[in-house]
Protein backbone atom coordinates (compact mmCIF):
# COMPACT_ATOMS: atom_id res chain seq x y z
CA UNK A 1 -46.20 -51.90 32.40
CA UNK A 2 -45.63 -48.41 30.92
CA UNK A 3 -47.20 -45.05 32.86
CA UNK A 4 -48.84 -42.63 30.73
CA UNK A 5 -47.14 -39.68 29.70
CA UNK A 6 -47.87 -36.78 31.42
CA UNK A 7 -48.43 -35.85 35.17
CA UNK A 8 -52.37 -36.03 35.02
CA UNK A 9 -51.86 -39.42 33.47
CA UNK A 10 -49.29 -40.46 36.19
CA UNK A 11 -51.08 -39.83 38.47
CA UNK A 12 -54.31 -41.37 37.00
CA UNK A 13 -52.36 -44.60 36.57
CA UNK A 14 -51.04 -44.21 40.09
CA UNK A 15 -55.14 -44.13 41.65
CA UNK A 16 -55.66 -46.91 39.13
CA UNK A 17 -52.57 -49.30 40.32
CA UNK A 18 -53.48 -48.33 43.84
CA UNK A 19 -56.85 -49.33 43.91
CA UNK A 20 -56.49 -52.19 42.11
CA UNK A 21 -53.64 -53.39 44.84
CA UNK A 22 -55.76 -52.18 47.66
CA UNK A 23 -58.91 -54.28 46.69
CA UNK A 24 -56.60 -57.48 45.96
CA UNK A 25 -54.52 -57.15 48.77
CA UNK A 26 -55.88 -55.21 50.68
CA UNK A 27 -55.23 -51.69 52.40
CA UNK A 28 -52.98 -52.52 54.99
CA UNK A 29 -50.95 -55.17 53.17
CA UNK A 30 -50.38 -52.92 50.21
CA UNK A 31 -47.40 -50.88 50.34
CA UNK A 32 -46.45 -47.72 48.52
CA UNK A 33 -42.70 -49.81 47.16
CA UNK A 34 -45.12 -52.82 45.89
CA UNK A 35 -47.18 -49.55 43.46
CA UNK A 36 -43.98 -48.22 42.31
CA UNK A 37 -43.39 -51.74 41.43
CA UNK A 38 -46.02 -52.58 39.45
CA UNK A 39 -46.11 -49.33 37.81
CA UNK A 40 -42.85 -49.59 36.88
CA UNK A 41 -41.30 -46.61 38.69
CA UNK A 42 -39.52 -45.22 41.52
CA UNK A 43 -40.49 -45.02 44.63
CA UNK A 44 -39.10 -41.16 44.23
CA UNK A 45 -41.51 -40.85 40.94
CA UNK A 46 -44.75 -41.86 43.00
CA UNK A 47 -43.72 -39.92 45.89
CA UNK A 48 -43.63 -36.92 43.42
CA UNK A 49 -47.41 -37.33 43.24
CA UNK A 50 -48.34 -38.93 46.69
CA UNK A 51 -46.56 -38.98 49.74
CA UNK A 52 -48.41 -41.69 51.17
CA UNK A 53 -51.17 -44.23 50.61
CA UNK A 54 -53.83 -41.66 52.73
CA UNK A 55 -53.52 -39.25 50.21
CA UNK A 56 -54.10 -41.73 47.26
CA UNK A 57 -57.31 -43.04 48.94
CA UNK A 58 -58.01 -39.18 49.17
CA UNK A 59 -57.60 -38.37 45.63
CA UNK A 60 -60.39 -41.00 44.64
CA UNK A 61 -62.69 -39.82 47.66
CA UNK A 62 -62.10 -36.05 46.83
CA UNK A 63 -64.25 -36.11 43.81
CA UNK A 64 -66.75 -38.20 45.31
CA UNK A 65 -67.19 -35.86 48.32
CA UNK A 66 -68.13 -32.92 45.74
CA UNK A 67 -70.47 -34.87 43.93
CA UNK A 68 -72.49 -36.03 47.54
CA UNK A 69 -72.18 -31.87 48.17
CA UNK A 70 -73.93 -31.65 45.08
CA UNK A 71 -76.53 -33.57 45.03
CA UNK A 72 -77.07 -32.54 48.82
CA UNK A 73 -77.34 -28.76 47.93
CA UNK A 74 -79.38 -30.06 45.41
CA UNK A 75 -82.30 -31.77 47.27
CA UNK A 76 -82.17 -28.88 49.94
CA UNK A 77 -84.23 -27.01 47.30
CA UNK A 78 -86.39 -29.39 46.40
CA UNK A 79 -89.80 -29.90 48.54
CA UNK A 80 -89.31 -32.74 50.66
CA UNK A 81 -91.72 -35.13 48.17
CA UNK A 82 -91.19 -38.73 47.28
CA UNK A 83 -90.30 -37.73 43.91
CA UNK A 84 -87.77 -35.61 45.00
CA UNK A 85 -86.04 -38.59 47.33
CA UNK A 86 -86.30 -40.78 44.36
CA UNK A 87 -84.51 -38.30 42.25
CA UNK A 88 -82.21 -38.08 45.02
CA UNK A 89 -81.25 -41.80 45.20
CA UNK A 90 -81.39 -42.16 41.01
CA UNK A 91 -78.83 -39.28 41.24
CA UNK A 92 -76.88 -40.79 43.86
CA UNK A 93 -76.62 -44.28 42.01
CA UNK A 94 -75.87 -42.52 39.14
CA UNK A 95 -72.66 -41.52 40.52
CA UNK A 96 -72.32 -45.05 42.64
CA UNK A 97 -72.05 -46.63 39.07
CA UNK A 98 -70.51 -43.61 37.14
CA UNK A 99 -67.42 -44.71 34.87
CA UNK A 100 -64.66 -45.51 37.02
CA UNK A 101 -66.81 -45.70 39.97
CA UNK A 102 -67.33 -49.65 40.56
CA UNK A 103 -63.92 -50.42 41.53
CA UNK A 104 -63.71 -47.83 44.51
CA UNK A 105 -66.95 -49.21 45.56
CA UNK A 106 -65.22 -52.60 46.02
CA UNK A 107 -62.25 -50.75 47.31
CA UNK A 108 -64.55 -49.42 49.97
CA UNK A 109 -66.85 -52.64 50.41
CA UNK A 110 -63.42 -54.44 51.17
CA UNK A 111 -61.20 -52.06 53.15
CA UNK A 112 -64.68 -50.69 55.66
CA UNK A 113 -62.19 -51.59 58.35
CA UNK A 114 -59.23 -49.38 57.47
CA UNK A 115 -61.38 -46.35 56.36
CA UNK A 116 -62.59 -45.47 59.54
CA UNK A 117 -59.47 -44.62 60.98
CA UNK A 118 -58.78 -41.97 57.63
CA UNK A 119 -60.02 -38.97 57.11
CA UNK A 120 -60.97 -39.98 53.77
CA UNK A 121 -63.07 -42.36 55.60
CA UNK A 122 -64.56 -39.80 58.22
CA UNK A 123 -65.64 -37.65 55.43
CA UNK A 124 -67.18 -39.92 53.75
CA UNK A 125 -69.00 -41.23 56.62
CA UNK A 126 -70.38 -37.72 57.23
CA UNK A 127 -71.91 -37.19 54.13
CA UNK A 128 -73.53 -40.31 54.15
CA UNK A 129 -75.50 -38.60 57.27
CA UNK A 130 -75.75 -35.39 55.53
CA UNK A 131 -77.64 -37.56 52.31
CA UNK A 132 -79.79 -39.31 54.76
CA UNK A 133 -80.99 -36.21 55.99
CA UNK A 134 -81.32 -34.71 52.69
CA UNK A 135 -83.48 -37.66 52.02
CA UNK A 136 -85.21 -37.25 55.28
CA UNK A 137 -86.40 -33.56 54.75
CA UNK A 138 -89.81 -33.17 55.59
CA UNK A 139 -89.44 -36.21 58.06
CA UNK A 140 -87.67 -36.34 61.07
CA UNK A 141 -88.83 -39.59 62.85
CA UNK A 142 -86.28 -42.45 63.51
CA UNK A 143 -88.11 -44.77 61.46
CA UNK A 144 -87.83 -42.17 58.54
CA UNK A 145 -84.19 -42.25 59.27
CA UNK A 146 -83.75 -45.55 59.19
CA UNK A 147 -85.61 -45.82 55.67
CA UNK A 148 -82.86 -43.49 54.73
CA UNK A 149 -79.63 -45.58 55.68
CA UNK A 150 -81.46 -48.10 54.38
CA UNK A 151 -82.09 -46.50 50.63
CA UNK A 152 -78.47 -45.05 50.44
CA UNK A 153 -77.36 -49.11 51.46
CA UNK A 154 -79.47 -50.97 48.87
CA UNK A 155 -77.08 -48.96 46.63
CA UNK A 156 -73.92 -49.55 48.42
CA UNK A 157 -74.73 -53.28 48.95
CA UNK A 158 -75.40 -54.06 45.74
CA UNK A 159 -71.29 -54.25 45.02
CA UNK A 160 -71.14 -56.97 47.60
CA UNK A 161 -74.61 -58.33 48.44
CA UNK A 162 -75.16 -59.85 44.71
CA UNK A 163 -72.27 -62.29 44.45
CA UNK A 164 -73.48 -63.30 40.92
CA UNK A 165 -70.13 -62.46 38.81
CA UNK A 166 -72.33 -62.06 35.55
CA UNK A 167 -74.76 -59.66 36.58
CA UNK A 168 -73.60 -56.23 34.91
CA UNK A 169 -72.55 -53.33 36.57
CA UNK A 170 -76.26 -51.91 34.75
CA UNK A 171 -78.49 -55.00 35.83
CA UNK A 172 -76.70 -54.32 39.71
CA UNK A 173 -77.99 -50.45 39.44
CA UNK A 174 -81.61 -51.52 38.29
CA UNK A 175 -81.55 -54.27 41.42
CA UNK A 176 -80.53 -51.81 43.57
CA UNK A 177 -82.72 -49.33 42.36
CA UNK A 178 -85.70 -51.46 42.62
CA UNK A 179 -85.08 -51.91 46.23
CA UNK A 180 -84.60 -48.84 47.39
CA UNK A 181 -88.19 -47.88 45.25
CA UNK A 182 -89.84 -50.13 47.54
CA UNK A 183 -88.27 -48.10 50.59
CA UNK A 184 -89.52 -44.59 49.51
CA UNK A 185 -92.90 -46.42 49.28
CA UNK A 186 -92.68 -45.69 53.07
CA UNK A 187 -92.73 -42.35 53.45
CA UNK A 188 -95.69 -39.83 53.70
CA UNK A 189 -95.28 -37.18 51.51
């Protein structure tokens, strides 16, 4: 297997590798020798890039993170309608389901364990609160917050709750879409 040329494609290649080992094997069982490997590198070339397997898992949350800041700054100006937490969750699959974006979902569906204990994890855990919230504005009651966990799920468990292995990444979107339409049904506007 040949690495791109380049740093930014090194280290592209290195998320890619990574992920792909992590979902197969798993997190833990993955080591940073067994990625050199399969690139086709040193350990001393991939430590160039990451020093450990944290900050890979960082580098593919780091974007993420911005785009969740985004879209939360985003609804924060918006009046707290049901239009605007549909646009909110549209937006938020959008970038679920972006290019790229399906196998870090299943990196995340299958490593839930691991992820709490790193930061990449921690972060990611409190933006999930901070979108909840966002989709909450205007609403503050637990069942309203509920209804929120539950809308930013119906995305999330879409990569893992339809085992169907021909349904497109497109088809899983709509699904998940659908569901979480029914959801907003439930709040007063």
């Amino acid at each position: 297997m040949q690495v791109s040329q380049g740093t930014g494609g090194t280290r592209e290649r290195i998320q890619a590798v990574a992920l792909e080992l992590f979902t197969e094997q798993g997190y833990e069982k993955t080591s940073l020798r067994e990625i050199a490997e399969r690139l086709g590198v040193t350990k001393a070339a991939l430590y160039y890039h990451f020093k450990s397997k944290e900050e890979i898992v960082n580098s593919y949350v780091e974007d993420r993170l911005h785009r969740m800041d985004e879209l939360i700054d985003w609804a924060h100006g918006q009046p707290a309608t049901r239009a605007t937490r549909r646009a909110l969750v549209s937006q938020y699959a959008d970038t679920m389901f972006a290019a790229g974006q399906p196998p870090v979902m299943r990196f995340f569906e299958q490593n839930q364990t691991v992820l709490k204990s790193l930061t990449a994890g921690q972060q990611m855990r409190e933006r999930m609160y901070r979108l909840a919230d966002a989709i909450c504005l205007g609403d503050d009651s637990p069942r309203a917050q509920i209804r929120a966990a539950l809308l930013l799920f119906a995305v999330h468990s879409s990569w893992f709750a339809v085992r169907n292995p021909d349904i497109s990444d497109d088809e899983r979107k709509a699904i998940a879409l659908e569901v979480a339409d029914e959801l907003l049904a439930g709040f007063d506007d």
